[in-house]
Structure formats: structure tokens, C-alpha cells
N, C-alpha and C. Protein backbone atom coordinates (compact mmCIF):
# COMPACT_ATOMS: atom_id res chain seq x y z
N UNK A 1 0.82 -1.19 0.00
CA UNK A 1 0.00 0.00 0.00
C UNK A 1 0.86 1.25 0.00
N UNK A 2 1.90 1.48 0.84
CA UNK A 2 2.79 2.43 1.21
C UNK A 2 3.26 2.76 -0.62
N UNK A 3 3.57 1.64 -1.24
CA UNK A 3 5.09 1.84 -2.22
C UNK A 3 4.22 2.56 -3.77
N UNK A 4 2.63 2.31 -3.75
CA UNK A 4 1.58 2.73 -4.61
C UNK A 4 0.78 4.22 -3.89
N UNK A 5 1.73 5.02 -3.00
CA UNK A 5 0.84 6.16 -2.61
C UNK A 5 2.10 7.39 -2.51
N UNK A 6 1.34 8.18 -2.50
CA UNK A 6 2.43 9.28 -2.48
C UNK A 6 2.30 9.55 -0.71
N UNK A 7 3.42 10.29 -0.65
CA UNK A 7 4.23 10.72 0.84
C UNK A 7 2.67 11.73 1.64
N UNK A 8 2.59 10.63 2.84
CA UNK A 8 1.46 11.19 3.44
C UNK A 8 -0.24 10.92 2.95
N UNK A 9 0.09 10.47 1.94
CA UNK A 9 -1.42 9.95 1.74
C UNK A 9 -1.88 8.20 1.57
N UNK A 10 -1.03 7.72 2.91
CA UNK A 10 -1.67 6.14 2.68
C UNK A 10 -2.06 6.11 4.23
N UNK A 11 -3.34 5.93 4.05
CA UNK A 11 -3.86 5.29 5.68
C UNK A 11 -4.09 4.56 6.08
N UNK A 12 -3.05 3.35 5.96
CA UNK A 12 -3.29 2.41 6.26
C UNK A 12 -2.80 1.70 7.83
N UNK A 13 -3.76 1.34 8.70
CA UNK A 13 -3.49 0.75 9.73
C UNK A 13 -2.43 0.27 10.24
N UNK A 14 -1.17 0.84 11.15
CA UNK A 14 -0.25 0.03 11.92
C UNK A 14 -0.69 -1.44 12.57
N UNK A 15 0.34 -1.65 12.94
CA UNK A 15 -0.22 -2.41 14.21
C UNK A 15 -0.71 -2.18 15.24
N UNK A 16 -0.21 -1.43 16.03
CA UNK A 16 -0.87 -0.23 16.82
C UNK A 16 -2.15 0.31 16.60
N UNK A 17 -2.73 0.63 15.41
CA UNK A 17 -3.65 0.70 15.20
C UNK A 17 -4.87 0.34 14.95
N UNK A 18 -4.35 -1.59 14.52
CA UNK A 18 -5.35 -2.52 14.45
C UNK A 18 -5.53 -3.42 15.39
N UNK A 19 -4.88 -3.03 16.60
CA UNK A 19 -5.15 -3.56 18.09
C UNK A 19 -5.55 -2.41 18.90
N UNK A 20 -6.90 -2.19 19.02
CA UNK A 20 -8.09 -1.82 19.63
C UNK A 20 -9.23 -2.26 19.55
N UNK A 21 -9.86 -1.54 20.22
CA UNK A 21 -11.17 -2.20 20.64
C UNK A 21 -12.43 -1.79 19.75
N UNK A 22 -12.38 -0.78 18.78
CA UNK A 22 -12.86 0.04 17.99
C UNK A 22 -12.49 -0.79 16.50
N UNK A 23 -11.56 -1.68 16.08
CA UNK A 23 -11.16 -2.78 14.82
C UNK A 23 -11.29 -4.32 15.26
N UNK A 24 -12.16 -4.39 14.02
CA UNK A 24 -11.82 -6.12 13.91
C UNK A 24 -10.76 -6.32 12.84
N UNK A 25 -10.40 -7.65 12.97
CA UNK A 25 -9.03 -7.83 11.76
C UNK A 25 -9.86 -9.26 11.58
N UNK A 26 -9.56 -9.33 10.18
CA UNK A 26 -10.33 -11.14 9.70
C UNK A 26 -8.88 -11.38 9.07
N UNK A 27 -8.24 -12.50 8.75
CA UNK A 27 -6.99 -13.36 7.60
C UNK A 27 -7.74 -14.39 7.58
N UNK A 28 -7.56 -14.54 6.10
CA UNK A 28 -7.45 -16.16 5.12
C UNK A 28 -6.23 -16.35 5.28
N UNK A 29 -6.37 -17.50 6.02
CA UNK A 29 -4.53 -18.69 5.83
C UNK A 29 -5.17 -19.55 4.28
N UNK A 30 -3.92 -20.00 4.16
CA UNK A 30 -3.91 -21.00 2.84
C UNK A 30 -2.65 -21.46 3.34
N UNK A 31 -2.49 -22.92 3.47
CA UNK A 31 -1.24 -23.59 4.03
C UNK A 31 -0.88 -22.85 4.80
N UNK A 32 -1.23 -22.30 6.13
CA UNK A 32 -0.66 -22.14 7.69
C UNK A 32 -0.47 -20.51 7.07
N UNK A 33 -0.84 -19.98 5.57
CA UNK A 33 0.05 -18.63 5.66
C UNK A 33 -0.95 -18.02 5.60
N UNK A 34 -0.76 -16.70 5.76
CA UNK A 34 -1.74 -15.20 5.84
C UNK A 34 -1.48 -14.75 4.44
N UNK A 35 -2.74 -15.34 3.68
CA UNK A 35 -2.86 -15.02 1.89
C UNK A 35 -3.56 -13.71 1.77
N UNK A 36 -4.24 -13.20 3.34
CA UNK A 36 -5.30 -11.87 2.96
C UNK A 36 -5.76 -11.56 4.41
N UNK A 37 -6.12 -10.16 4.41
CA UNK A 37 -6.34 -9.66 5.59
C UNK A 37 -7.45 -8.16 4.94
N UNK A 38 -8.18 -8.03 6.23
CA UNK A 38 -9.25 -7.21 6.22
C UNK A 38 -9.81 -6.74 7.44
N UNK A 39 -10.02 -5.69 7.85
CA UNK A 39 -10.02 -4.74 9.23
C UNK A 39 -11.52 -3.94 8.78
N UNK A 40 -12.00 -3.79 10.14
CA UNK A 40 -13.45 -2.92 10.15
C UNK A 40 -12.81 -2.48 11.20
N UNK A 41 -13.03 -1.05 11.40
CA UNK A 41 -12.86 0.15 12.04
C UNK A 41 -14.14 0.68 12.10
N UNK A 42 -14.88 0.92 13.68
CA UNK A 42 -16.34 1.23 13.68
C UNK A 42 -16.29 2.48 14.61
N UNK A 43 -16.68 3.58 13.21
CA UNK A 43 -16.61 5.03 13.60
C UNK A 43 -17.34 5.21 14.59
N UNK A 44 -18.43 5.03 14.83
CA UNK A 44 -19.89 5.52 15.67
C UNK A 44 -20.44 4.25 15.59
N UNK A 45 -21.92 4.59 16.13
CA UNK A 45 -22.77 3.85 16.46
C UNK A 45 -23.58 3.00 14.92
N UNK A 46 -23.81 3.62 13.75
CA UNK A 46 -24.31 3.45 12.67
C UNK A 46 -23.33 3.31 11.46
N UNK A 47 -22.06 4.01 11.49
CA UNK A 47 -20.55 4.05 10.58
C UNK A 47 -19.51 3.07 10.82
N UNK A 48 -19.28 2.43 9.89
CA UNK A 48 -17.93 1.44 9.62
C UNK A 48 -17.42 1.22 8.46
N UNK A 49 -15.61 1.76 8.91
CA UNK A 49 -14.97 1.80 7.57
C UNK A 49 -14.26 0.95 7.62
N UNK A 50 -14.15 0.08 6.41
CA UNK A 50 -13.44 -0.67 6.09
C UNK A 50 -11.88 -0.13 5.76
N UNK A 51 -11.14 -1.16 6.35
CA UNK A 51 -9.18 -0.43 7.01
C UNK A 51 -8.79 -2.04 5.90
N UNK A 52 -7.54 -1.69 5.65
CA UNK A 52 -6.27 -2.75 5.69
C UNK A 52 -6.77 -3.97 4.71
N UNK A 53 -7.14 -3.91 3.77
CA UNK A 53 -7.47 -4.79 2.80
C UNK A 53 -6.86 -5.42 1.98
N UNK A 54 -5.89 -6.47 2.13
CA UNK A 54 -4.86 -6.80 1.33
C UNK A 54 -4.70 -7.99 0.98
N UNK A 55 -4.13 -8.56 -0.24
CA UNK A 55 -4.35 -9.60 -0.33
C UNK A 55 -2.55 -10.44 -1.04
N UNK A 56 -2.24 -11.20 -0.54
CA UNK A 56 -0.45 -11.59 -0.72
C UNK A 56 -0.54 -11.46 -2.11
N UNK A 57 0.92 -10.91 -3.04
CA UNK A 57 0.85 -11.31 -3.95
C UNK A 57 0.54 -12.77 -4.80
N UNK A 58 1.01 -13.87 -3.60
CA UNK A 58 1.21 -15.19 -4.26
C UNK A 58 -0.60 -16.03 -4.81
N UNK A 59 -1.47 -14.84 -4.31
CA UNK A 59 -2.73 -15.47 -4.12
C UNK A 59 -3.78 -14.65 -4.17
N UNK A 60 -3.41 -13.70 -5.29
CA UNK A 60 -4.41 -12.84 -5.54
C UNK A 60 -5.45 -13.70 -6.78
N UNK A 61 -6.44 -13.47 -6.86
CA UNK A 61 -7.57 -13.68 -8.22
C UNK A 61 -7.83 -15.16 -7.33
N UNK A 62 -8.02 -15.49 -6.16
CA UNK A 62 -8.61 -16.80 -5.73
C UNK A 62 -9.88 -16.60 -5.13
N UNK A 63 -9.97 -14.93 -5.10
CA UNK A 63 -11.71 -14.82 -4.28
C UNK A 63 -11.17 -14.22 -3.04
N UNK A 64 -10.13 -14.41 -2.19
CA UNK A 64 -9.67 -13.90 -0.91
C UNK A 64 -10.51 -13.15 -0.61
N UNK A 65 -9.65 -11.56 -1.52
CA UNK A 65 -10.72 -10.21 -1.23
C UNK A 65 -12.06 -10.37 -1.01
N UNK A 66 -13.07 -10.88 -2.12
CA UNK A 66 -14.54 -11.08 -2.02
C UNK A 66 -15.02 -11.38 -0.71
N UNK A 67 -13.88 -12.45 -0.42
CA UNK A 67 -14.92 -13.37 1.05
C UNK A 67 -14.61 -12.61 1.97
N UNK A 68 -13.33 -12.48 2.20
CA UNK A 68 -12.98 -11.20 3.08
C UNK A 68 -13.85 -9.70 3.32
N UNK A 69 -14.20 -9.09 2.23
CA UNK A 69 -15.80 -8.28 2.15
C UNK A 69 -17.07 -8.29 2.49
N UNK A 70 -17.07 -10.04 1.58
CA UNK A 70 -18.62 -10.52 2.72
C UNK A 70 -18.29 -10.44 3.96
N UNK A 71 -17.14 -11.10 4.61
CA UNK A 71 -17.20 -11.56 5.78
C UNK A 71 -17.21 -10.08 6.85
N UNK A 72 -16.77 -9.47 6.25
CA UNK A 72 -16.97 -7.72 7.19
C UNK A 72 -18.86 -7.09 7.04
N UNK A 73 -18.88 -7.31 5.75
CA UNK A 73 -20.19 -6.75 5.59
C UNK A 73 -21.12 -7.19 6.38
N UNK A 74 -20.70 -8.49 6.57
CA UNK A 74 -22.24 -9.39 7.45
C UNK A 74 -21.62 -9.19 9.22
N UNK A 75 -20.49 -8.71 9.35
CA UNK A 75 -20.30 -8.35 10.43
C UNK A 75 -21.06 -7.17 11.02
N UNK A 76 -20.80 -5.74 9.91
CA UNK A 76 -21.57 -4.44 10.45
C UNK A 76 -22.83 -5.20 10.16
N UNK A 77 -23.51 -5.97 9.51
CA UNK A 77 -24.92 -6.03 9.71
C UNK A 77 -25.09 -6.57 11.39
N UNK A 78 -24.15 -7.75 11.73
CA UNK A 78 -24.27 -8.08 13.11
C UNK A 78 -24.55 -6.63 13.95
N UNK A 79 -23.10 -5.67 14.12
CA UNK A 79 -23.32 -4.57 14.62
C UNK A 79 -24.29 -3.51 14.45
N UNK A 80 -25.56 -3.46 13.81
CA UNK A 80 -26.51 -2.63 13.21
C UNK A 80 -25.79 -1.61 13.03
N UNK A 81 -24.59 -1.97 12.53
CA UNK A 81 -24.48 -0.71 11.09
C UNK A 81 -25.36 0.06 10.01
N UNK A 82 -25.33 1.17 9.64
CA UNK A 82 -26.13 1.38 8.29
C UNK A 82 -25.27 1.54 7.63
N UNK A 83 -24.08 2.14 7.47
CA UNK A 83 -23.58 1.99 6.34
C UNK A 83 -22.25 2.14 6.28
N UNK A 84 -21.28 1.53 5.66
CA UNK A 84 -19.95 0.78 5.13
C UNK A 84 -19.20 2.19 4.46
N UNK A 85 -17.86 2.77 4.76
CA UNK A 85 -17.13 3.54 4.22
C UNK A 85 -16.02 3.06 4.22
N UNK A 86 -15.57 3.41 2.80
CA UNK A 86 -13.75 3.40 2.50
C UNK A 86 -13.08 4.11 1.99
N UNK A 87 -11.61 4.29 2.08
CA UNK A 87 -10.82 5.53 1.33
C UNK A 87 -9.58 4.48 0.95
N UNK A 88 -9.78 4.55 -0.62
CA UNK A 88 -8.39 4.16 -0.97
C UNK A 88 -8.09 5.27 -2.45
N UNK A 89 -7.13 4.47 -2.78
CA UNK A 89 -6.15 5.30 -3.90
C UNK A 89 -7.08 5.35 -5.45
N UNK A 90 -6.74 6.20 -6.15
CA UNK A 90 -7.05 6.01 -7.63
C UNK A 90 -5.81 5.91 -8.64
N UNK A 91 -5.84 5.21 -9.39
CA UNK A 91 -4.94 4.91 -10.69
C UNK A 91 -5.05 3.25 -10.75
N UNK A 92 -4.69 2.77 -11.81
CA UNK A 92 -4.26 1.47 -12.01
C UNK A 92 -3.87 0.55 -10.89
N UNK A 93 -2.94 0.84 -10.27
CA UNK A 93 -2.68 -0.01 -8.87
C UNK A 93 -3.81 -0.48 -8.37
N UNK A 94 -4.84 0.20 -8.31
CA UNK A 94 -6.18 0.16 -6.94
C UNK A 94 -7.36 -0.35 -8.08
N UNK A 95 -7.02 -0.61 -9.39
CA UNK A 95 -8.42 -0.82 -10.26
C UNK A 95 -9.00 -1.85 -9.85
N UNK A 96 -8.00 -3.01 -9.30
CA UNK A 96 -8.95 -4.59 -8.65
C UNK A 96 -9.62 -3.97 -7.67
N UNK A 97 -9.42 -3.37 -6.82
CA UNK A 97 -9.87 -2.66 -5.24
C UNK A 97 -10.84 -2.55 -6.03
N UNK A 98 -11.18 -1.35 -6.23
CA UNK A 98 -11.87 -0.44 -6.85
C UNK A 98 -13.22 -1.74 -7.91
N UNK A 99 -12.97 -2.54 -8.45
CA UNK A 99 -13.55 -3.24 -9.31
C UNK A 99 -14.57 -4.02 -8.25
N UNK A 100 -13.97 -4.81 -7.45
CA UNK A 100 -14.20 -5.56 -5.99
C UNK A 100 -15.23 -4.92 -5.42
N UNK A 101 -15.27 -3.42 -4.61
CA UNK A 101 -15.74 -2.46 -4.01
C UNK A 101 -17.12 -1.97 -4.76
N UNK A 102 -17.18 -1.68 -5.91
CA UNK A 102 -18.14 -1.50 -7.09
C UNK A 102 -19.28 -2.45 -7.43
N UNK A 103 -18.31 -3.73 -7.82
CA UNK A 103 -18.94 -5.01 -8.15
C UNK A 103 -20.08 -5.59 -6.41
N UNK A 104 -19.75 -4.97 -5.23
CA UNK A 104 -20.67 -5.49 -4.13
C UNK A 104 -21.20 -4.03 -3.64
N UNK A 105 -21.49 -3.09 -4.78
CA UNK A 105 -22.38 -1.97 -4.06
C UNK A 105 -21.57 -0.78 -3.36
N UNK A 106 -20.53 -0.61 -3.28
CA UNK A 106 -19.92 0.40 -3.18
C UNK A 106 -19.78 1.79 -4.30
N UNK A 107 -20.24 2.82 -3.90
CA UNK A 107 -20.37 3.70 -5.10
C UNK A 107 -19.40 5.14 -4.24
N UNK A 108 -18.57 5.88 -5.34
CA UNK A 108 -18.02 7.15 -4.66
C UNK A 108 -18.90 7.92 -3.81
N UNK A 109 -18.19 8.48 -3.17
CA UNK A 109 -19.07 9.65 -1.99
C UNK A 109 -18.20 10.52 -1.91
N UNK A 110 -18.42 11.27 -1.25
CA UNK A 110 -17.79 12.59 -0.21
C UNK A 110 -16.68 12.30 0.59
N UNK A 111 -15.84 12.64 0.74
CA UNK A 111 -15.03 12.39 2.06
C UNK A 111 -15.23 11.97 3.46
N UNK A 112 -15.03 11.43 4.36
CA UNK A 112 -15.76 11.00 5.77
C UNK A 112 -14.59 10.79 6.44
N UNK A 113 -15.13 11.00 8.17
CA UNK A 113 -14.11 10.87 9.16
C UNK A 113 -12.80 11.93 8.63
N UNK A 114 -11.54 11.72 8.63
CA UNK A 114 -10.52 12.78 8.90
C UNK A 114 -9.95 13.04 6.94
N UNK A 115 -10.46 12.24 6.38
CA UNK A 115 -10.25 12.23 5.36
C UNK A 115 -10.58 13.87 4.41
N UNK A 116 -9.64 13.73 3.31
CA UNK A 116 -9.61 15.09 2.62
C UNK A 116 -9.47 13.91 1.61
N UNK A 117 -10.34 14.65 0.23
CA UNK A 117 -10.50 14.08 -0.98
C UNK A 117 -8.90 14.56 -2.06
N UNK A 118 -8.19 14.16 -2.78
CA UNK A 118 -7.45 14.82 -3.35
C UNK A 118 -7.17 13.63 -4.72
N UNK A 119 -6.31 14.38 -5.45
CA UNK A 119 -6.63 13.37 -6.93
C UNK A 119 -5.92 12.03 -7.09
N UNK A 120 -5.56 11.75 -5.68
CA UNK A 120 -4.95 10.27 -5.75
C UNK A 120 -5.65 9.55 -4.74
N UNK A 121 -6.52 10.13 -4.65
CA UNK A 121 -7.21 9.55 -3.45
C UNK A 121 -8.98 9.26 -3.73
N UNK A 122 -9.94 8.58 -3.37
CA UNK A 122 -11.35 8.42 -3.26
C UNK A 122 -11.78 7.68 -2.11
N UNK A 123 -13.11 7.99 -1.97
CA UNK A 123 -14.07 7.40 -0.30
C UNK A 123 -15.07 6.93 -1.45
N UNK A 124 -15.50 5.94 -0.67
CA UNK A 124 -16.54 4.96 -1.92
C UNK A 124 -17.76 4.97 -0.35
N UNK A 125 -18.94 4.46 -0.62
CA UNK A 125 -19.94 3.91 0.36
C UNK A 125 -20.87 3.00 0.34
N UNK A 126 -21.58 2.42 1.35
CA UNK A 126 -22.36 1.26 1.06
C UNK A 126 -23.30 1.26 2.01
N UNK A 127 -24.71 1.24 1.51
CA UNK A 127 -25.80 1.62 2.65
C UNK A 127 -26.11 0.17 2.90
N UNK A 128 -25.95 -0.09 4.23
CA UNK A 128 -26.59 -1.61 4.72
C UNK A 128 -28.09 -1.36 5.19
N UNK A 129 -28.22 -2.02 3.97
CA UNK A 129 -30.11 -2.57 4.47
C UNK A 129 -30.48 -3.87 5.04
């Protein structure tokens, strides 16, 4: 994520950051290894943004991402979430993201939480019904 963003605009979760009480973290192992990982960060009472979405190079195009999505989405439904926010990058790098995010109802929005919109950057959203 870092090596596809320019200086200061990748927000992506430390460790530090994805050990609280406010994130869940989900991984797909495949043979004992961590092929994919996915974090919900729950702003408020009704808001949750999806953090840290990644998937190993050795094992991308197997579905990881997808299930990894469901498996958050049906989480904020657990939490009576209404609705799902994310901020990632724009260009080529992020077009699977971006394809993924689209393809299950994610559409651009506005900026949210601490976020500033700028031209390497987009917030997508998803109303849970």
C-alpha cells in the first residue's frame, strides 16, 4: 500500500492501530500462511470503515478479497451498522480494489471521518439494508 501512494497519503493501519477495541481484523490462511487480511474500524454507532485490505501477492484472483468483504459486511450487519465507508487510492494499482468495491455496491461519496478528498485519493460507500 505504502510503495503505490504518495508521501502522506496512505492510511493504512499500523499495528498499533489494528489492536483496539474500535477494529476487527479477519486473515485467510492458505497452508498455515496469511494469503489476505481485512479490518473494520467502527466510527460511531451506525458508521464502519473498512481499514487494511490486502491480499499476498502469491494469491491474488482466488476470491480472498470477495470473502474477506462478505465476511466484514455481514459483520456491520451483526453490529446494526447502516452503512460501510472506504478511502483508498485512484490509478491502475487500486483498479482490482476499486472493481471488488463496485462489483458489491460500493459507489463514490464525499469524504468522511478525517479524510480530505485529493486526486490520488477516493471514499466509496455502502448503505446496509
Amino acid at each position: 500500500m505504502l510503495a503505490g501512494s504518495p508521501q502522506g497519503l496512505s492510511f493504512a493501519l499500523d499495528l498499533g492501530g489494528l489492536e483496539t477495541d474500535t477494529v476487527t481484523v479477519w486473515e485467510a490462511r492458505i497452508d498455515g500462511r496469511v494469503a489476505a487480511i481485512g479490518a473494520m474500524k467502527r466510527l460511531n454507532g451506525t458508521h464502519g470503515e473498512i481499514k487494511s485490505m490486502r491480499t499476498h501477492p502469491d494469491y491474488l484472483r482466488r476470491g480472498l478479497g470477495s470473502a474477506l468483504l462478505e465476511t466484514i459486511i455481514a459483520h456491520a450487519r451483526t453490529q446494526d451498522l447502516r452503512i460501510l465507508s472506504l478511502e483508498t487510492g485512484s490509478g491502475p494499482a487500486f483498479d482490482p480494489a476499486l472493481a471488488l468495491y463496485r462489483k458489491r455496491g460500493f459507489n463514490n461519496g464525499a469524504a468522511f471521518s478525517d479524510y480530505t478528498l485529493t486526486d490520488f485519493n477516493q471514499c466509496l460507500h455502502m448503505a446496509l439494508n
